[in-house]
C-alpha atoms as a PDB file:
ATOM      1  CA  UNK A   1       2.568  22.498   0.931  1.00  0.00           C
ATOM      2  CA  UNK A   2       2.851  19.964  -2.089  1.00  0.00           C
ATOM      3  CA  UNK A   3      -0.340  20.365  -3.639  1.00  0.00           C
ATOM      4  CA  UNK A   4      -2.183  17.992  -6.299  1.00  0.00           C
ATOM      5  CA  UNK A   5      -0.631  19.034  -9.168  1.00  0.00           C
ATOM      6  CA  UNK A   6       2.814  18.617  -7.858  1.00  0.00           C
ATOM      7  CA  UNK A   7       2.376  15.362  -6.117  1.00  0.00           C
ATOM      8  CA  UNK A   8       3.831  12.945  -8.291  1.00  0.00           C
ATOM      9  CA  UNK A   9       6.528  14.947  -9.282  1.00  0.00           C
ATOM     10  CA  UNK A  10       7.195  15.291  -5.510  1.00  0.00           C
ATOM     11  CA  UNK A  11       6.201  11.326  -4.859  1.00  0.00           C
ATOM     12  CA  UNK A  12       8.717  10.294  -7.948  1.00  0.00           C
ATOM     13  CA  UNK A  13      11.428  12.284  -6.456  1.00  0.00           C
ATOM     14  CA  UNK A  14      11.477  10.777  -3.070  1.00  0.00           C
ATOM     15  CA  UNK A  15      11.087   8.038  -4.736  1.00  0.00           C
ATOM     16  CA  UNK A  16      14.206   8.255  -6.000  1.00  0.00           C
ATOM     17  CA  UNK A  17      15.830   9.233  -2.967  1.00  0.00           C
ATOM     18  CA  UNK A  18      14.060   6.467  -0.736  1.00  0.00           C
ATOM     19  CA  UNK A  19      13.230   3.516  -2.790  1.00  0.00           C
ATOM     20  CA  UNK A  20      12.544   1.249  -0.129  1.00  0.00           C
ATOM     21  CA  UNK A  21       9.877   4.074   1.385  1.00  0.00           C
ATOM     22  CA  UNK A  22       8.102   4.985  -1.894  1.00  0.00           C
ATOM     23  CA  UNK A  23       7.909   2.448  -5.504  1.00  0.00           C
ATOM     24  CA  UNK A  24       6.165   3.775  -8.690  1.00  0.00           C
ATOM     25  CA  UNK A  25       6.832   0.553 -10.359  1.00  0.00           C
ATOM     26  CA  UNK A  26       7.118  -2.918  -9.154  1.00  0.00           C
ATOM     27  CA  UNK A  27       8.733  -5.247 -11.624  1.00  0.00           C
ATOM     28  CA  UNK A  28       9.603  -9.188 -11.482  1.00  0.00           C
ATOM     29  CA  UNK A  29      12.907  -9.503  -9.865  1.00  0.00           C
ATOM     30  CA  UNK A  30      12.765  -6.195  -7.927  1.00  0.00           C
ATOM     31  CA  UNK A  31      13.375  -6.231  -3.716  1.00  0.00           C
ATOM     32  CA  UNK A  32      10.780  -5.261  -1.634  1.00  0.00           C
ATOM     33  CA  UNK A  33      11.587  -4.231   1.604  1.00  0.00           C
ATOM     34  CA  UNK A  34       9.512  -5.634   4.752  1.00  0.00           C
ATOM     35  CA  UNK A  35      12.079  -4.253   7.242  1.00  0.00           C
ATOM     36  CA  UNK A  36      15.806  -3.395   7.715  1.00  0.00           C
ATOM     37  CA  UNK A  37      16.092  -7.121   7.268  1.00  0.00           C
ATOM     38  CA  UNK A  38      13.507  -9.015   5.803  1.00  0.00           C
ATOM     39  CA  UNK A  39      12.099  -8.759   2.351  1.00  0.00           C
ATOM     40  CA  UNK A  40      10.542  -9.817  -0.754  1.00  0.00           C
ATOM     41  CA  UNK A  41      11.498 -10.673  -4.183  1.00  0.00           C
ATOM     42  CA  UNK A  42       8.361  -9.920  -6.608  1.00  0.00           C
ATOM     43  CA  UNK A  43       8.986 -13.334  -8.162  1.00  0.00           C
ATOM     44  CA  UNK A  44       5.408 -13.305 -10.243  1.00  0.00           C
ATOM     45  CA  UNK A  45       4.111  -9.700 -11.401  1.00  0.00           C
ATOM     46  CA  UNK A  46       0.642 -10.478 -12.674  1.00  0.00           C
ATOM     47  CA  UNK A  47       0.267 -12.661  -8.936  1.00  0.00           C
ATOM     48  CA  UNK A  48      -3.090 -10.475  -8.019  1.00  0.00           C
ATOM     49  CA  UNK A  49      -4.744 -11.728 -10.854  1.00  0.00           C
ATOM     50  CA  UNK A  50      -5.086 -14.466  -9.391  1.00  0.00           C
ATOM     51  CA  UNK A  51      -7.700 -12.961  -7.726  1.00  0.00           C
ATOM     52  CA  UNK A  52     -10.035 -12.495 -10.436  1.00  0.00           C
ATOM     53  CA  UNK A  53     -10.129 -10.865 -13.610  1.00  0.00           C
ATOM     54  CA  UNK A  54     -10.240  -7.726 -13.863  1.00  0.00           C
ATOM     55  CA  UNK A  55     -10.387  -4.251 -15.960  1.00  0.00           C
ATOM     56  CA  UNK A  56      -6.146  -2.768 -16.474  1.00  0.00           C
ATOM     57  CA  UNK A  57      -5.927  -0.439 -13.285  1.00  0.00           C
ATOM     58  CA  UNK A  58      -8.398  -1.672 -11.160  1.00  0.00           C
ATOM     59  CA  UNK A  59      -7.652  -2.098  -7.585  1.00  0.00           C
ATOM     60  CA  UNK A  60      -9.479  -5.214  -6.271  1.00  0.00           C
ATOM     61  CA  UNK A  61     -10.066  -3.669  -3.245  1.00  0.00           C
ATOM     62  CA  UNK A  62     -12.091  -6.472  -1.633  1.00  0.00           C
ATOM     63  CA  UNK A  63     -10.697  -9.373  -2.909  1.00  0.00           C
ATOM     64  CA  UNK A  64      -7.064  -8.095  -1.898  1.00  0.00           C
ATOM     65  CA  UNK A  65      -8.255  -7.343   1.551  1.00  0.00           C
ATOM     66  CA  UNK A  66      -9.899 -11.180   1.907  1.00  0.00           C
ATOM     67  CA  UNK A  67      -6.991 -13.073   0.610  1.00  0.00           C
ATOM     68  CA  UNK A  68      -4.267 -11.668   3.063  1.00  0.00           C
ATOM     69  CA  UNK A  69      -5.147 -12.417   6.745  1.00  0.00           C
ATOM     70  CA  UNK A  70      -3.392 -10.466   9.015  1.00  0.00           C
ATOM     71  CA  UNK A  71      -1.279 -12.864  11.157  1.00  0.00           C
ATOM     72  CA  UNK A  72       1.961 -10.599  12.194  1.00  0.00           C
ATOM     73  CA  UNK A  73       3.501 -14.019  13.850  1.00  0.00           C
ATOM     74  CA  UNK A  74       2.969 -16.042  10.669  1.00  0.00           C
ATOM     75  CA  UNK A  75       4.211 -13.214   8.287  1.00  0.00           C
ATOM     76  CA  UNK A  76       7.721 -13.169   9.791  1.00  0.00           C
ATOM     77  CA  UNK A  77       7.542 -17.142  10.407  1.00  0.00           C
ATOM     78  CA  UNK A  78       7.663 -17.056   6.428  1.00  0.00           C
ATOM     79  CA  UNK A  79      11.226 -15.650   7.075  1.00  0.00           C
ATOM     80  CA  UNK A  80      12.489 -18.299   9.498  1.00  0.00           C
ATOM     81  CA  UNK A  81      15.113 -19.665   6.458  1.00  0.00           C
ATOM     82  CA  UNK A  82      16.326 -16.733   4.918  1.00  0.00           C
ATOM     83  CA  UNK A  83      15.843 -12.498   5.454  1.00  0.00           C
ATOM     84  CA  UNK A  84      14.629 -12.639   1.668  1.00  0.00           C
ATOM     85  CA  UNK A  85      11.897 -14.579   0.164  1.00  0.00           C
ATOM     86  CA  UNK A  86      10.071 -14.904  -2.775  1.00  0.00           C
ATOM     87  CA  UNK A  87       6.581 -12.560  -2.441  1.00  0.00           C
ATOM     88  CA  UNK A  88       4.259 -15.643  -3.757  1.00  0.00           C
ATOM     89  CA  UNK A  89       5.036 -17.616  -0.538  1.00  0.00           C
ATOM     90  CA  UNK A  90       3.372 -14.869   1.228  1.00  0.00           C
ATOM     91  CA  UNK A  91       0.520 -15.047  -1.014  1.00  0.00           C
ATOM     92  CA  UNK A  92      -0.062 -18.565  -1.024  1.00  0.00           C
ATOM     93  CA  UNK A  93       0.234 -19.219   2.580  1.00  0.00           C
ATOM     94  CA  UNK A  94      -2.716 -16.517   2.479  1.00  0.00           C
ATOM     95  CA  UNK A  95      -0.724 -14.393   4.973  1.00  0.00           C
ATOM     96  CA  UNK A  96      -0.250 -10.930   4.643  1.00  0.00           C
ATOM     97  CA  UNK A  97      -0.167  -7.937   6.209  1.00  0.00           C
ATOM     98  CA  UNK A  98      -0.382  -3.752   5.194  1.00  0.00           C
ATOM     99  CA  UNK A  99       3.108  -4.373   3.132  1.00  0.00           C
ATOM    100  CA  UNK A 100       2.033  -7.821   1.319  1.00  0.00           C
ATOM    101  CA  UNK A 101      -1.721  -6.085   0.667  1.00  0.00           C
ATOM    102  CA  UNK A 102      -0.165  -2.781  -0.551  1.00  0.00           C
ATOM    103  CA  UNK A 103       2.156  -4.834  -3.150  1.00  0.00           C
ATOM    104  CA  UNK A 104      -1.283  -6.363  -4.477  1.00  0.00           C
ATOM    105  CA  UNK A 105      -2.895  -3.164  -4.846  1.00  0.00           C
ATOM    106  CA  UNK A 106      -0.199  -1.903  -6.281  1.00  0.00           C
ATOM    107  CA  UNK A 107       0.533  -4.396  -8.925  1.00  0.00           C
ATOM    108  CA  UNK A 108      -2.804  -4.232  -9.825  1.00  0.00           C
ATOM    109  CA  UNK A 109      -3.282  -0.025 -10.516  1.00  0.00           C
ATOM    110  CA  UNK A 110       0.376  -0.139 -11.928  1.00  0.00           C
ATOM    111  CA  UNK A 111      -1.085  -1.834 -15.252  1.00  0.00           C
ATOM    112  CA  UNK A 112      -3.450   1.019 -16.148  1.00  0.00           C
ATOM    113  CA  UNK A 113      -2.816   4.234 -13.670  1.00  0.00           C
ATOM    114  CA  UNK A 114      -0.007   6.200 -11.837  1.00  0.00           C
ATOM    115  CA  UNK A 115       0.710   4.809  -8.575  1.00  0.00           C
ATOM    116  CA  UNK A 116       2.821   4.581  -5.824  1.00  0.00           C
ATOM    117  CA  UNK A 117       3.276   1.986  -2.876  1.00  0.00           C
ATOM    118  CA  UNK A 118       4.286   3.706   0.362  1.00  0.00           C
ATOM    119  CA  UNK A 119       6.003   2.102   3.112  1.00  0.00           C
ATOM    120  CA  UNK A 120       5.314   5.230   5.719  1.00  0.00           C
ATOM    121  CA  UNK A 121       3.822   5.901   9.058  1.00  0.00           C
ATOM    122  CA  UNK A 122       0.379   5.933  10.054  1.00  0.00           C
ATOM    123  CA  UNK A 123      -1.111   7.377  13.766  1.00  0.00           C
ATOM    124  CA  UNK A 124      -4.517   7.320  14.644  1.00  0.00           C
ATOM    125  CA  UNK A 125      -6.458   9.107  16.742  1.00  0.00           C
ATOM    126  CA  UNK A 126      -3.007  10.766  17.873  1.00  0.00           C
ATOM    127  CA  UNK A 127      -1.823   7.416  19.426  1.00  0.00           C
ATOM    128  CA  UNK A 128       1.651   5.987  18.520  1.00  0.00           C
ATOM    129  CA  UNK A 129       2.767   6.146  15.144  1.00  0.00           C
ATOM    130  CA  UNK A 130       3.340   3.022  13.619  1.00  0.00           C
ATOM    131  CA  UNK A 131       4.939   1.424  10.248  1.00  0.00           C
ATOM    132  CA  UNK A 132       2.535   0.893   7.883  1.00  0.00           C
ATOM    133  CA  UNK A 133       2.116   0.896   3.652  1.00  0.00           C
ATOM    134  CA  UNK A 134      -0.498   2.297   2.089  1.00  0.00           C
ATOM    135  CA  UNK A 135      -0.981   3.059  -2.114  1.00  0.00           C
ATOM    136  CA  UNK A 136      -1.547   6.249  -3.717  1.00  0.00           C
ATOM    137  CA  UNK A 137      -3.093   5.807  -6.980  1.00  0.00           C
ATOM    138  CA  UNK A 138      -4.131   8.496  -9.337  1.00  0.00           C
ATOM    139  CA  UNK A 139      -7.182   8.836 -11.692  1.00  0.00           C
ATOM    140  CA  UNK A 140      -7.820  11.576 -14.007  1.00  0.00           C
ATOM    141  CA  UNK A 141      -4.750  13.088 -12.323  1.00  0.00           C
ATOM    142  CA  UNK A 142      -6.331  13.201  -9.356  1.00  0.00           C
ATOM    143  CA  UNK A 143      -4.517  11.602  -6.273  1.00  0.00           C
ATOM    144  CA  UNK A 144      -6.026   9.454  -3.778  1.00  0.00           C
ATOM    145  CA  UNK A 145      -5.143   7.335  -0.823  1.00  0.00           C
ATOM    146  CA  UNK A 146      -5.964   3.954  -0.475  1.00  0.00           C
ATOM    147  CA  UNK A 147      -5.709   1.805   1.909  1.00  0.00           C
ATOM    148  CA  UNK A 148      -6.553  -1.342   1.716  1.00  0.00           C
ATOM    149  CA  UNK A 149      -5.460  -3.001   5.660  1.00  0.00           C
ATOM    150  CA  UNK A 150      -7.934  -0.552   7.588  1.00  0.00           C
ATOM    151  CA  UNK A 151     -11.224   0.153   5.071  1.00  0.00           C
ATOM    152  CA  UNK A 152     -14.120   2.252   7.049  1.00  0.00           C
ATOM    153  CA  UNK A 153     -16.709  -1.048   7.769  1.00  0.00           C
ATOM    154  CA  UNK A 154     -16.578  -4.390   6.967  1.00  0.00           C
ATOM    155  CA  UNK A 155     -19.625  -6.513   7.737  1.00  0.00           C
ATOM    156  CA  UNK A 156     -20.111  -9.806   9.332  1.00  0.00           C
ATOM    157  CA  UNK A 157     -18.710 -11.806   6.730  1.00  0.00           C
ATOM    158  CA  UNK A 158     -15.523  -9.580   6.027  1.00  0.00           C
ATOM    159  CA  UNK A 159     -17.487  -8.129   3.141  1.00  0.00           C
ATOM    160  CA  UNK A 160     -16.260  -4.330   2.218  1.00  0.00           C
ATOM    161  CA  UNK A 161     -19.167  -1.736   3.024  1.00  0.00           C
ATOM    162  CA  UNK A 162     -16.682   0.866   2.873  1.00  0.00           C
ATOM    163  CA  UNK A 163     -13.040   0.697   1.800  1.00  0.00           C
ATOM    164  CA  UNK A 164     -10.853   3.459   2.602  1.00  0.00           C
ATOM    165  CA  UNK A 165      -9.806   5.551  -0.473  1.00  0.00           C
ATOM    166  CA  UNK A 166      -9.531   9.407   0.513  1.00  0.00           C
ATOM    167  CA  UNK A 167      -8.451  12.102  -1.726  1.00  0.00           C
ATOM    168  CA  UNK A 168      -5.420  13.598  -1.372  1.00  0.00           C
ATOM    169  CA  UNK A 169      -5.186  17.712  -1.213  1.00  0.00           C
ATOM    170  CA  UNK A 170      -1.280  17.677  -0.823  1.00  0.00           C
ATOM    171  CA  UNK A 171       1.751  17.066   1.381  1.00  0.00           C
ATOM    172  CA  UNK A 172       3.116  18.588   4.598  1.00  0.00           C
ATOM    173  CA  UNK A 173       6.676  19.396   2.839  1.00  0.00           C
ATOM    174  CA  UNK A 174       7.783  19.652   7.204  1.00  0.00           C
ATOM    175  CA  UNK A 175       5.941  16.660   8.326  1.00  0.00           C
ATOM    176  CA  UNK A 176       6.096  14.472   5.422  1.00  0.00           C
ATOM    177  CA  UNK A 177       2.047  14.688   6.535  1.00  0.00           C
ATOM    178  CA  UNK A 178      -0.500  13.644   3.627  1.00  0.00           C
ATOM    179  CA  UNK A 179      -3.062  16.531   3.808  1.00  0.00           C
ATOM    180  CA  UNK A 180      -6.977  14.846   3.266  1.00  0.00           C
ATOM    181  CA  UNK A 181     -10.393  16.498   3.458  1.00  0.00           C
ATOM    182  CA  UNK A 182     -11.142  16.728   7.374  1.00  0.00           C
ATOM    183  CA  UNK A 183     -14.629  14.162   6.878  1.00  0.00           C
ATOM    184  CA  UNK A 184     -11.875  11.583   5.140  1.00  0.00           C
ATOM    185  CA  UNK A 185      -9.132  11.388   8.220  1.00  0.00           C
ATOM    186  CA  UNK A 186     -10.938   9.393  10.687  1.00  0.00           C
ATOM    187  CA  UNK A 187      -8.390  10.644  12.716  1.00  0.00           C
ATOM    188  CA  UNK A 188      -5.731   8.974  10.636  1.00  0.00           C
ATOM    189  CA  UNK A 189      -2.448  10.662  10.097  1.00  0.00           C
ATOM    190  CA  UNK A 190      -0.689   9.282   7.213  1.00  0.00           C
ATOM    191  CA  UNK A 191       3.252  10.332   6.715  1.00  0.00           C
ATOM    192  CA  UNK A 192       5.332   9.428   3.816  1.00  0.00           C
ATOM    193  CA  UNK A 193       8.615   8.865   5.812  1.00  0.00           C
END
């Protein structure tokens, strides 16, 4: 097991190895990968503060998850010209899905924290495992997941009660596996690759 203390050591090195799976950084100009085919170029790199101003490192948790609506359809219908776009027509269309809402949060903790943007796997309730991108983001050294597409409870007006930011023990070195405290998984599985 990868514990705390050697997580973003371990997170920067796969990093390395799979830069379209895990990003410390996201800079202007730099590819983001939706698929083996589509993608985005980060063509504005202060775009989430355009949700509101806020303190250097702080994830705008709600405001990220309200701004994005998650249309699957209408995110690849942004692609219907070219496999590449720029990220802001995602963002003003108001479109976005766990990717486009992970780039947010990550832009955002970038500025004042360690973070990374994961574009992993995610089962639930040992169903099907699906693509999905998440954030880790540390404080104090400390890691936690966030994830800003699936908080805990929302309330009638798509307020956050609850947003879904778990601390992270370690890593499955085997299964890729992030290990959480058994009362944070929900039955979620989250895997790096």
């Amino acid at each position: 097991m990868i514990d705390q203390s050697d997580l973003m050591p371990y997170l920067e090195h796969v990093g390395e190895n799979n830069p379209h799976h895990v990003l410390k950084k996201i800079n202007k100009g730099d590819l983001v990968k939706k698929s083996i085919v589509f993608g985005y170029i980060i063509d504005d790199a202060d775009i989430d503060k355009r949700l509101g101003d806020f303190p250097e490192g702080a994830i705008p948790y709600g405001p990220i998850y309200r701004a994005l609506k998650f249309l699957p359809e209408e995110v690849f219908d942004l692609f219907r010209m070219s496999s590449i776009i720029p990220f802001s027509d995602a963002y003003n269309t108001g479109i976005g899905e766990c990717l486009e809402k992970s780039i947010l949060a990550q832009l955002s903790a970038q500025r004042g924290r360690n973070s990374f943007l994961i574009s992993g796997v995610l089962e639930v309730n040992g169903g099907s495992a699906e693509a999905h991108a998440y954030n880790v983001v540390f404080k104090d050294e400390l890691p936690s997941l966030l994830d800003v597409t699936n908080p805990l409870a929302i309330d009638s007006c798509g307020k956050i009660i609850r947003p879904y930011i778990a601390p992270i023990l370690g890593i499955n070195e085997k299964t890729s596996n992030i290990i959480l405290p058994e009362e944070w998984r929900q039955g979620r599985t989250y895997s790096i690759l």
